[in-house]
N, C-alpha and C. Protein backbone atom coordinates (compact mmCIF):
# COMPACT_ATOMS: atom_id res chain seq x y z
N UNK A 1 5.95 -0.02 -5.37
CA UNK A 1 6.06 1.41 -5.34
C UNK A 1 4.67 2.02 -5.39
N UNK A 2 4.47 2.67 -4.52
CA UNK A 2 3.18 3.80 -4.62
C UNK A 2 3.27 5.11 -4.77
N UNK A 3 2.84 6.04 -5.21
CA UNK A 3 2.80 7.71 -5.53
C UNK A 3 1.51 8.25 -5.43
N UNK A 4 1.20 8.84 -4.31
CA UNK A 4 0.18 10.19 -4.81
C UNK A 4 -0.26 11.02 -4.49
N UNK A 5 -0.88 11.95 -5.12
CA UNK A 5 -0.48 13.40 -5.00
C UNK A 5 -2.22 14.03 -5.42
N UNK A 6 -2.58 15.26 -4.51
CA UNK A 6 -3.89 15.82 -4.71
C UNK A 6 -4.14 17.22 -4.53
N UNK A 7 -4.61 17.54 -5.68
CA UNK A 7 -4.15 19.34 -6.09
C UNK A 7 -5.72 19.78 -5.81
N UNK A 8 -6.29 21.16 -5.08
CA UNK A 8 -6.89 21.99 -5.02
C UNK A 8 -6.51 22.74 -5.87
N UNK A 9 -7.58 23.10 -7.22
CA UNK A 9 -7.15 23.97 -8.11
C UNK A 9 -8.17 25.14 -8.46
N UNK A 10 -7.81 26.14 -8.88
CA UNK A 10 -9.27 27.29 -9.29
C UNK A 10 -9.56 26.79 -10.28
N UNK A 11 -10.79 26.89 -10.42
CA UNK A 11 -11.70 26.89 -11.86
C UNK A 11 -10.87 28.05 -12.75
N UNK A 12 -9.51 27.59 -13.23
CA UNK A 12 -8.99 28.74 -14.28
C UNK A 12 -8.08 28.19 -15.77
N UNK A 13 -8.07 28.58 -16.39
CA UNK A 13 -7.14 27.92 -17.37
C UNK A 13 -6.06 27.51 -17.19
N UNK A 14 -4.88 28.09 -16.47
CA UNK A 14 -3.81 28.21 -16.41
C UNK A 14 -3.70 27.19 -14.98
N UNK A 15 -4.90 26.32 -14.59
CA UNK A 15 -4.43 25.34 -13.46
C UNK A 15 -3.92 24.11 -14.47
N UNK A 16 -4.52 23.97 -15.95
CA UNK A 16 -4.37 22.67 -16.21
C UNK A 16 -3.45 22.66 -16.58
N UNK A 17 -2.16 23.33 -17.14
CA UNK A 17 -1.10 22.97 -17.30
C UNK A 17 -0.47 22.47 -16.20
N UNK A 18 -1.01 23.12 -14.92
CA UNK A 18 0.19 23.00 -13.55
C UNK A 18 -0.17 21.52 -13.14
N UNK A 19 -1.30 20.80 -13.86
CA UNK A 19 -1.96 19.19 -12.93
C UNK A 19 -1.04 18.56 -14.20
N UNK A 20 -1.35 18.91 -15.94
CA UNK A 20 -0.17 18.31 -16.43
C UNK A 20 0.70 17.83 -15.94
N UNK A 21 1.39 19.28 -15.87
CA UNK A 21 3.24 19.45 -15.27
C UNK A 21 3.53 18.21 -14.31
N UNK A 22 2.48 18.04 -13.48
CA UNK A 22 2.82 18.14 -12.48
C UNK A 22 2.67 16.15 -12.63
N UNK A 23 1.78 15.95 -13.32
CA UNK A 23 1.72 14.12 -13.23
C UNK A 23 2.52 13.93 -14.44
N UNK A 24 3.15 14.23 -15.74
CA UNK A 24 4.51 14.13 -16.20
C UNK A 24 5.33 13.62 -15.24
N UNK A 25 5.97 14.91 -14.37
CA UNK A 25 6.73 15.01 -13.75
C UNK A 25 6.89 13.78 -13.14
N UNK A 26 5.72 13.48 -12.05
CA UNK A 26 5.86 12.41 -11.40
C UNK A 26 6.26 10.71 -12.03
N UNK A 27 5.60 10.84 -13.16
CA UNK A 27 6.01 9.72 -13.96
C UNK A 27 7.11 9.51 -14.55
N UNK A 28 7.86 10.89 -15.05
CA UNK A 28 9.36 10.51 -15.38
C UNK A 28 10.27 10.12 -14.53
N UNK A 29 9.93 11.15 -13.42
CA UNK A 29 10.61 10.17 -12.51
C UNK A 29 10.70 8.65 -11.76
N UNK A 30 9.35 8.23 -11.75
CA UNK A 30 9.48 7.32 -11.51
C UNK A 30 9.51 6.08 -12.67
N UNK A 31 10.07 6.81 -13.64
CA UNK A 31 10.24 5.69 -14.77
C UNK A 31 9.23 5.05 -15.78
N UNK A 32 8.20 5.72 -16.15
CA UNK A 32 6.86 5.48 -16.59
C UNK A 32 7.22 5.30 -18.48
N UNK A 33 6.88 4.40 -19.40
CA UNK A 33 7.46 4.67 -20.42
C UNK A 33 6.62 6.35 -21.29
N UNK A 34 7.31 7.07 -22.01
CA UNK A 34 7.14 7.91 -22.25
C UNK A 34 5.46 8.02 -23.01
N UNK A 35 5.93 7.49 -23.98
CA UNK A 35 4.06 6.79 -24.50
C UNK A 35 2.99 6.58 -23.42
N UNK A 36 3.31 6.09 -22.54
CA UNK A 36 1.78 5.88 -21.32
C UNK A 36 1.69 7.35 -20.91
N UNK A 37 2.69 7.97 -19.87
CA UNK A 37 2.65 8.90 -19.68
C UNK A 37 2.11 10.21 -20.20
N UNK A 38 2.23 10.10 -21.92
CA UNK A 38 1.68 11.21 -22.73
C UNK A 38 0.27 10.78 -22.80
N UNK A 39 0.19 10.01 -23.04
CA UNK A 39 -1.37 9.50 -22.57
C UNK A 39 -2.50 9.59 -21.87
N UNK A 40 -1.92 9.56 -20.61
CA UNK A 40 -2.32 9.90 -19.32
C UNK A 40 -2.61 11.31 -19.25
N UNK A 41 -1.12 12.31 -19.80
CA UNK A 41 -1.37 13.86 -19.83
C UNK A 41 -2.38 14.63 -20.26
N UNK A 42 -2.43 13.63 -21.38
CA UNK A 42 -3.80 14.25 -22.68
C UNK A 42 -4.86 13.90 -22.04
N UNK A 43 -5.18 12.62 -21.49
CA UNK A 43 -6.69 12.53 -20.64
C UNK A 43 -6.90 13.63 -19.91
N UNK A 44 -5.94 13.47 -18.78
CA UNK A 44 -5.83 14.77 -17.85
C UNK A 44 -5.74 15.89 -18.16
N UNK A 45 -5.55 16.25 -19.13
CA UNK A 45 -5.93 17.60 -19.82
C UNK A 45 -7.28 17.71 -20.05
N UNK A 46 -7.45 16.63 -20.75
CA UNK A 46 -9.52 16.90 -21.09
C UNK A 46 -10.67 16.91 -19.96
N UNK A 47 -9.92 15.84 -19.28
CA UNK A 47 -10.34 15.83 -17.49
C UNK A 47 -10.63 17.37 -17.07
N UNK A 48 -9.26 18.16 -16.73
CA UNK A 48 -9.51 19.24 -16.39
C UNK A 48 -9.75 20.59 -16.95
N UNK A 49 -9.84 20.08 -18.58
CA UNK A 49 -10.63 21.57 -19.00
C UNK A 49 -11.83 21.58 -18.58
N UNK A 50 -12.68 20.24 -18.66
CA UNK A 50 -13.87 19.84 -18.76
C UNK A 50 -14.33 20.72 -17.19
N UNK A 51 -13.83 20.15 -16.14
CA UNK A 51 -13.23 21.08 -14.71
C UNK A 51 -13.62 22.43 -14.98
N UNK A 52 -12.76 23.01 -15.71
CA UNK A 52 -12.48 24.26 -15.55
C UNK A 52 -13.77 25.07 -16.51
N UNK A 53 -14.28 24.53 -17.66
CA UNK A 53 -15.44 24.76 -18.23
C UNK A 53 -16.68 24.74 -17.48
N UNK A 54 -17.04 23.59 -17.16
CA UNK A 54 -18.24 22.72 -16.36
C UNK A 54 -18.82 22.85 -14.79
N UNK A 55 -17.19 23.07 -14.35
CA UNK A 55 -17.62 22.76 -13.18
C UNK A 55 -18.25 23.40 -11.99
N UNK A 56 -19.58 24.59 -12.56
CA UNK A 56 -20.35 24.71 -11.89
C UNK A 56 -19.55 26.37 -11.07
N UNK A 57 -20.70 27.05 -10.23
CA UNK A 57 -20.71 28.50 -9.99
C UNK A 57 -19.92 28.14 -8.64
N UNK A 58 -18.99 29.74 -8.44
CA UNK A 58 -18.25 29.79 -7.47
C UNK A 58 -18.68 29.48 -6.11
N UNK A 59 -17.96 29.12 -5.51
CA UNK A 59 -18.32 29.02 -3.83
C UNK A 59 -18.37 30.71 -3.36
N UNK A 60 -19.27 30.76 -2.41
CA UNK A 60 -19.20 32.36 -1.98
C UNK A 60 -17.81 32.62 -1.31
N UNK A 61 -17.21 33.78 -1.65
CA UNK A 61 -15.67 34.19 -1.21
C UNK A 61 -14.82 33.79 -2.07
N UNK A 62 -15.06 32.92 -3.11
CA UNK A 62 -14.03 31.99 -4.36
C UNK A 62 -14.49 32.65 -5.22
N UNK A 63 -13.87 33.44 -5.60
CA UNK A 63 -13.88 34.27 -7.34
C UNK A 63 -13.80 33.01 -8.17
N UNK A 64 -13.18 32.20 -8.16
CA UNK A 64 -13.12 31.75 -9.49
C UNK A 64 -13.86 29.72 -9.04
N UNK A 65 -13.73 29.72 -8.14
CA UNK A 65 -14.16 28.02 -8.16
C UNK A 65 -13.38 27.32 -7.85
N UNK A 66 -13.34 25.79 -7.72
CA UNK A 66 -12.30 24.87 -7.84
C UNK A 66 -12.86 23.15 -8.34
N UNK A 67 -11.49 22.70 -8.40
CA UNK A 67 -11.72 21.88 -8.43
C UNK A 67 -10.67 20.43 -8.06
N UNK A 68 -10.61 18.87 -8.10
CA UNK A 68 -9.86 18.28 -7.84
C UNK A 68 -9.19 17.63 -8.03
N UNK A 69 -7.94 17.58 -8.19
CA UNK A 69 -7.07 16.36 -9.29
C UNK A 69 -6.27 15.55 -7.97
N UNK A 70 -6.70 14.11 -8.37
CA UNK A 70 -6.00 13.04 -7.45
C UNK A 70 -5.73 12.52 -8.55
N UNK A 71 -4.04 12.06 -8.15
CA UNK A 71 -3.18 10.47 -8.93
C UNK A 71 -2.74 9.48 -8.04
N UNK A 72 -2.65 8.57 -8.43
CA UNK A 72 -2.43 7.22 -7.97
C UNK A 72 -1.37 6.43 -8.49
N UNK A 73 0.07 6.24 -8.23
CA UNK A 73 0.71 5.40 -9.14
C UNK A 73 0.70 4.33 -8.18
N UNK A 74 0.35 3.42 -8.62
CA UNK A 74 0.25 2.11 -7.55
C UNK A 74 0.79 0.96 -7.83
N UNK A 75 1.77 0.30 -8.00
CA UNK A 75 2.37 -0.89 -8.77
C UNK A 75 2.14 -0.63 -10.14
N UNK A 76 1.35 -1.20 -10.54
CA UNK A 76 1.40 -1.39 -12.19
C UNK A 76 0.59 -0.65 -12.66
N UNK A 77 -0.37 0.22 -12.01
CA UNK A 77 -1.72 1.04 -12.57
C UNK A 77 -1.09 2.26 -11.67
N UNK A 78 -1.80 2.99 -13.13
CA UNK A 78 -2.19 5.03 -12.83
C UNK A 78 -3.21 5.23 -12.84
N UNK A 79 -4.00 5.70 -11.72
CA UNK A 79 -5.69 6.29 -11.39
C UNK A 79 -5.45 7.60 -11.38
N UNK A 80 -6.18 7.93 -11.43
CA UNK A 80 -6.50 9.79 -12.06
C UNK A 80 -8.06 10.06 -11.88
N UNK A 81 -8.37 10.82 -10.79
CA UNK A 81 -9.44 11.45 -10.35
C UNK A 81 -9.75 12.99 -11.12
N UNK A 82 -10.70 13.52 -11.51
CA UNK A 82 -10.85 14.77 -11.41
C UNK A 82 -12.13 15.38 -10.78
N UNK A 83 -12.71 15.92 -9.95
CA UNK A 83 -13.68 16.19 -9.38
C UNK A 83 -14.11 17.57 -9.24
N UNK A 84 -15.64 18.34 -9.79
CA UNK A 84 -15.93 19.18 -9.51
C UNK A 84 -17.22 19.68 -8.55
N UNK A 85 -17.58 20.95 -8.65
CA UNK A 85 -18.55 21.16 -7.75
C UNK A 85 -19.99 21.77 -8.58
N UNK A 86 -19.70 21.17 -10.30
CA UNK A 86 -20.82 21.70 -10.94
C UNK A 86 -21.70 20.78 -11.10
N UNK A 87 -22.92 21.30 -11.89
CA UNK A 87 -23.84 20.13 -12.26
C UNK A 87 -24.05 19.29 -12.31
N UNK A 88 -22.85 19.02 -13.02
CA UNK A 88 -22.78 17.08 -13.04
C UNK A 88 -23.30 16.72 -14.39
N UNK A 89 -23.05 15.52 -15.25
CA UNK A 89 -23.41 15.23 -16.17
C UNK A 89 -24.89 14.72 -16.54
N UNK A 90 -25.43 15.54 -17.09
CA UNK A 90 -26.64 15.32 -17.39
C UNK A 90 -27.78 13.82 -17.55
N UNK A 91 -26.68 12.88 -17.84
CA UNK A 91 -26.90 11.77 -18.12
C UNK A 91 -25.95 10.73 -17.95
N UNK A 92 -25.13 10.12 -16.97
CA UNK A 92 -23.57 10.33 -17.13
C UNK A 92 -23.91 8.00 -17.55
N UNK A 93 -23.05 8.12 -18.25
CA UNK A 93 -22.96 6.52 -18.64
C UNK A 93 -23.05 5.57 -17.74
N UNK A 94 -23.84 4.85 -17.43
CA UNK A 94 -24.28 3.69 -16.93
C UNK A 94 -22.40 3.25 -17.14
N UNK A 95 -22.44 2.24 -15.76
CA UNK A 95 -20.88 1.96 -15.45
C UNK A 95 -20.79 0.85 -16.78
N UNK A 96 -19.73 0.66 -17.37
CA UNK A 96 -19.64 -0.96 -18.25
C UNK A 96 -20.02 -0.03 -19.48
N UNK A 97 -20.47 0.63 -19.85
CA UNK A 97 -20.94 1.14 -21.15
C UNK A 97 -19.49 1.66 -22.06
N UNK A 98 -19.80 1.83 -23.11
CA UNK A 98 -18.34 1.39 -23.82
C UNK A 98 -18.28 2.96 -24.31
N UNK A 99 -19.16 3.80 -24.87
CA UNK A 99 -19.00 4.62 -25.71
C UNK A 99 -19.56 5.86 -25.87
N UNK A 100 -19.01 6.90 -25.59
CA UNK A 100 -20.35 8.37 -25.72
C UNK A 100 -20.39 8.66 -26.80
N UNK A 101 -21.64 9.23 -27.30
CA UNK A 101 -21.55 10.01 -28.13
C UNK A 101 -20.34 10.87 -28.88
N UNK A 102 -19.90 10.98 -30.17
CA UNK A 102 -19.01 11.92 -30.54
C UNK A 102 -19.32 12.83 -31.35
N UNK A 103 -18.52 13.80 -31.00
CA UNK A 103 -18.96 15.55 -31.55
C UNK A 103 -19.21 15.46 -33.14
N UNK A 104 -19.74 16.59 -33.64
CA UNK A 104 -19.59 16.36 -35.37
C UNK A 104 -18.40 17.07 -35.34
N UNK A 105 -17.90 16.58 -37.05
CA UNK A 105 -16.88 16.97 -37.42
C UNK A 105 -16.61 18.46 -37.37
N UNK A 106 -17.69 18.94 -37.54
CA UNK A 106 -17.85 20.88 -37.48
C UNK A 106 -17.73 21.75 -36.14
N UNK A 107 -17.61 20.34 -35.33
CA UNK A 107 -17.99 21.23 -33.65
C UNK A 107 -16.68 21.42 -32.97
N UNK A 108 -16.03 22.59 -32.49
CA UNK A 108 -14.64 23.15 -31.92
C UNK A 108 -14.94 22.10 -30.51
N UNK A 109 -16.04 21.78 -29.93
CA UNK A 109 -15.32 20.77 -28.32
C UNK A 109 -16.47 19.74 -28.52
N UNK A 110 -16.34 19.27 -27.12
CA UNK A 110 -17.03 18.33 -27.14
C UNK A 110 -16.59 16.77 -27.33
N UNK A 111 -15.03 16.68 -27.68
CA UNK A 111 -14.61 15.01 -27.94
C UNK A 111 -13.96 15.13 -26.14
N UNK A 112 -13.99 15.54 -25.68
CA UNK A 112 -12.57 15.58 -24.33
C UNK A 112 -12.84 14.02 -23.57
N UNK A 113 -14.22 13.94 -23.82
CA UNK A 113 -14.61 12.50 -22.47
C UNK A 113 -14.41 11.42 -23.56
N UNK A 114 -14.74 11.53 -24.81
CA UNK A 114 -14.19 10.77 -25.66
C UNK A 114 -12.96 10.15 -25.89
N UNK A 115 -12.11 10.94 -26.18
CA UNK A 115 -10.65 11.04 -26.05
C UNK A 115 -10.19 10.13 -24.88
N UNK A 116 -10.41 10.76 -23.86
CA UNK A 116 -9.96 10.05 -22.52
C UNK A 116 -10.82 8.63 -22.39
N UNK A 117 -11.58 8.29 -22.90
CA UNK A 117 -12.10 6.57 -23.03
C UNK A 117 -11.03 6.25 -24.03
N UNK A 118 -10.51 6.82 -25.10
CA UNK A 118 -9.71 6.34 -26.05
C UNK A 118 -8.23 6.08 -25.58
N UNK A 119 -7.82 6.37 -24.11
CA UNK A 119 -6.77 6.92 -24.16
C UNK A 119 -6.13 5.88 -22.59
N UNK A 120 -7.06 6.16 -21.80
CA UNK A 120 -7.22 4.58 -20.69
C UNK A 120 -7.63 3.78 -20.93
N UNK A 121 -7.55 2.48 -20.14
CA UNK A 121 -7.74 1.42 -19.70
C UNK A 121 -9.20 1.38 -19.27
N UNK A 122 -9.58 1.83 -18.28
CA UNK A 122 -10.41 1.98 -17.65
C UNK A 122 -11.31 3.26 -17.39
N UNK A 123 -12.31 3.94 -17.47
CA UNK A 123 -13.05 4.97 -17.57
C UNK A 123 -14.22 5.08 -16.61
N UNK A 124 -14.32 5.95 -16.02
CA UNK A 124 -16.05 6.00 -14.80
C UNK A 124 -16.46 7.87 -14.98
N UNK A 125 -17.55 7.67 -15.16
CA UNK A 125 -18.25 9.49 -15.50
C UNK A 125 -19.25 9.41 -14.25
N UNK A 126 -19.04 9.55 -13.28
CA UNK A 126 -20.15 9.95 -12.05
C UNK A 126 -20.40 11.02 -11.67
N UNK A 127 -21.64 11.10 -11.10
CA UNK A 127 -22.32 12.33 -10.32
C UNK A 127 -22.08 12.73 -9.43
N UNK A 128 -21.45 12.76 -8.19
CA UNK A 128 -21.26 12.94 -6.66
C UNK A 128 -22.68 13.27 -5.94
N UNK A 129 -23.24 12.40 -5.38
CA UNK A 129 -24.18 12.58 -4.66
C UNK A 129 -24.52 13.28 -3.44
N UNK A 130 -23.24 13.34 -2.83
CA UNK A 130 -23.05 14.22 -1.71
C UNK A 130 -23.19 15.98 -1.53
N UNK A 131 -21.99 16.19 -2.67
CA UNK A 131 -22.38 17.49 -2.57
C UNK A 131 -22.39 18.25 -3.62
N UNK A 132 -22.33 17.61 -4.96
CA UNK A 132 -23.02 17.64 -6.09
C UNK A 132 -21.86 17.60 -7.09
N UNK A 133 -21.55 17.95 -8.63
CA UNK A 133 -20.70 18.00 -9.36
C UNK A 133 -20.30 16.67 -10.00
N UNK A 134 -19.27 16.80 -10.77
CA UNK A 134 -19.09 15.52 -11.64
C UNK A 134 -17.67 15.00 -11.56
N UNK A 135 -17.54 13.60 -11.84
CA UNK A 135 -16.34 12.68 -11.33
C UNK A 135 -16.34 11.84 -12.59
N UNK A 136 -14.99 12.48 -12.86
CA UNK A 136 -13.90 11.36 -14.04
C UNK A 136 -13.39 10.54 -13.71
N UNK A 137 -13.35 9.75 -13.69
CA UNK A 137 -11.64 8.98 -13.09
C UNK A 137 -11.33 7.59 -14.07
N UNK A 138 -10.22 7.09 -14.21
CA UNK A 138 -9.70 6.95 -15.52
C UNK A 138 -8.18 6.06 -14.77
N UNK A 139 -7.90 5.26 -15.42
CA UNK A 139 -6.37 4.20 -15.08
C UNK A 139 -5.98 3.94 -16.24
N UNK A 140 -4.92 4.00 -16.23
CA UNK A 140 -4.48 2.91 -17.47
C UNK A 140 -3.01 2.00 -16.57
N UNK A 141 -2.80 0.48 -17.26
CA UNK A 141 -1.74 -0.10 -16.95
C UNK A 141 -0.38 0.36 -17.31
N UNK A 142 0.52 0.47 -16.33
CA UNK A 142 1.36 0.98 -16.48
C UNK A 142 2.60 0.42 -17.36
N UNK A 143 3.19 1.16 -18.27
CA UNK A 143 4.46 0.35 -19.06
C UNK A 143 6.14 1.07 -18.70
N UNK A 144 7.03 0.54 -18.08
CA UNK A 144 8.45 1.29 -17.67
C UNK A 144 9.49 1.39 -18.48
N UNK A 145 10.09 2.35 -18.49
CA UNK A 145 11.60 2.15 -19.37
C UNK A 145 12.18 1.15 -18.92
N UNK A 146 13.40 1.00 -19.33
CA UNK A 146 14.16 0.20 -18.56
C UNK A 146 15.18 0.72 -17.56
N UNK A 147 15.30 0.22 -16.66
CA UNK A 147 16.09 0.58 -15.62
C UNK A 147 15.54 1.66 -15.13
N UNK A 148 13.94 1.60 -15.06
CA UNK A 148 13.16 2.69 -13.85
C UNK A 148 13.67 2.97 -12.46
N UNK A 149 13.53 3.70 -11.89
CA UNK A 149 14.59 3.86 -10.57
C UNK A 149 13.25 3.49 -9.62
N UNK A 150 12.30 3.70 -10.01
CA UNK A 150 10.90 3.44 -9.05
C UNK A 150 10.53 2.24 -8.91
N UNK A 151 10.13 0.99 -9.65
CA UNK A 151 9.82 -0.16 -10.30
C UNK A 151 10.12 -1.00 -8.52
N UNK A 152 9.30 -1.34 -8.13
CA UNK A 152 9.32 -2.67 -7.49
C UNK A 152 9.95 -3.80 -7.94
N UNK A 153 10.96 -4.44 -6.62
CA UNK A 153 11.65 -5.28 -7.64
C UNK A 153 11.00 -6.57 -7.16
């Protein structure tokens, strides 16, 4: 079984619930156990605030910006892209590196890229060289209820 799906979104608050909604969705249906799935949501949430904070000044004619959410359900793994058109991470982790920095206890943000290493399998923080901005992307192995209606047999 394969699934996936790729949202053009504004740089606005009210997109990240709809990339939520929207990879839930796809996972209940296709039978995802509930635990991975919430998992996945919460990355993708920090994914795309980070988006919606970060990701750099409007395109001319775009009031507000954008940015990109790709998923992947692919046999046994969920990939999850998020891509913007800002800055880019200042320093972004050498690939294989295990751990960023974490916020102090006193600071309201700052855990989101944290979190989402805590939360996949797999983790990548890149720069986009092309046309600039910064790239999350994130898997974890997939776990099914039973009697998934999606599941390769």
């Amino acid at each position: 079984m394969s699934i996936w799906w790729s949202l053009h979104l504004r740089r606005e608050a009210a997109s990240v619930p709809l990339a939520r909604r929207l990879l839930m969705g796809t996972m209940e249906t296709a039978g995802v156990d509930p635990d991975i799935s919430y998992d996945l949501s919460v990355a993708l949430t920090e994914a795309c605030a980070n988006a919606v904070e970060h990701g750099g000044d409007p395109v001319p004619g775009d009031r507000a910006g954008a940015y990109r959410v790709t998923a992947y359900l692919d046999g046994e793994t969920c990939r999850i892209e998020v891509a913007d058109s800002g800055p880019g991470f200042a320093a972004p982790p050498a690939r294989g590196t295990a751990v960023l920095k974490t916020a102090p206890d006193d600071a309201e943000n700052g855990r989101g890229l944290c979190l989402i290493q805590q939360l996949a399998d797999h983790v990548h923080f890149v720069n986009r060289s092309d046309r600039g901005g910064a790239v999350v992307s994130f898997d974890k192995v997939l776990k099914w209820r039973e009697n998934a209606p999606l599941v390769s047999a």
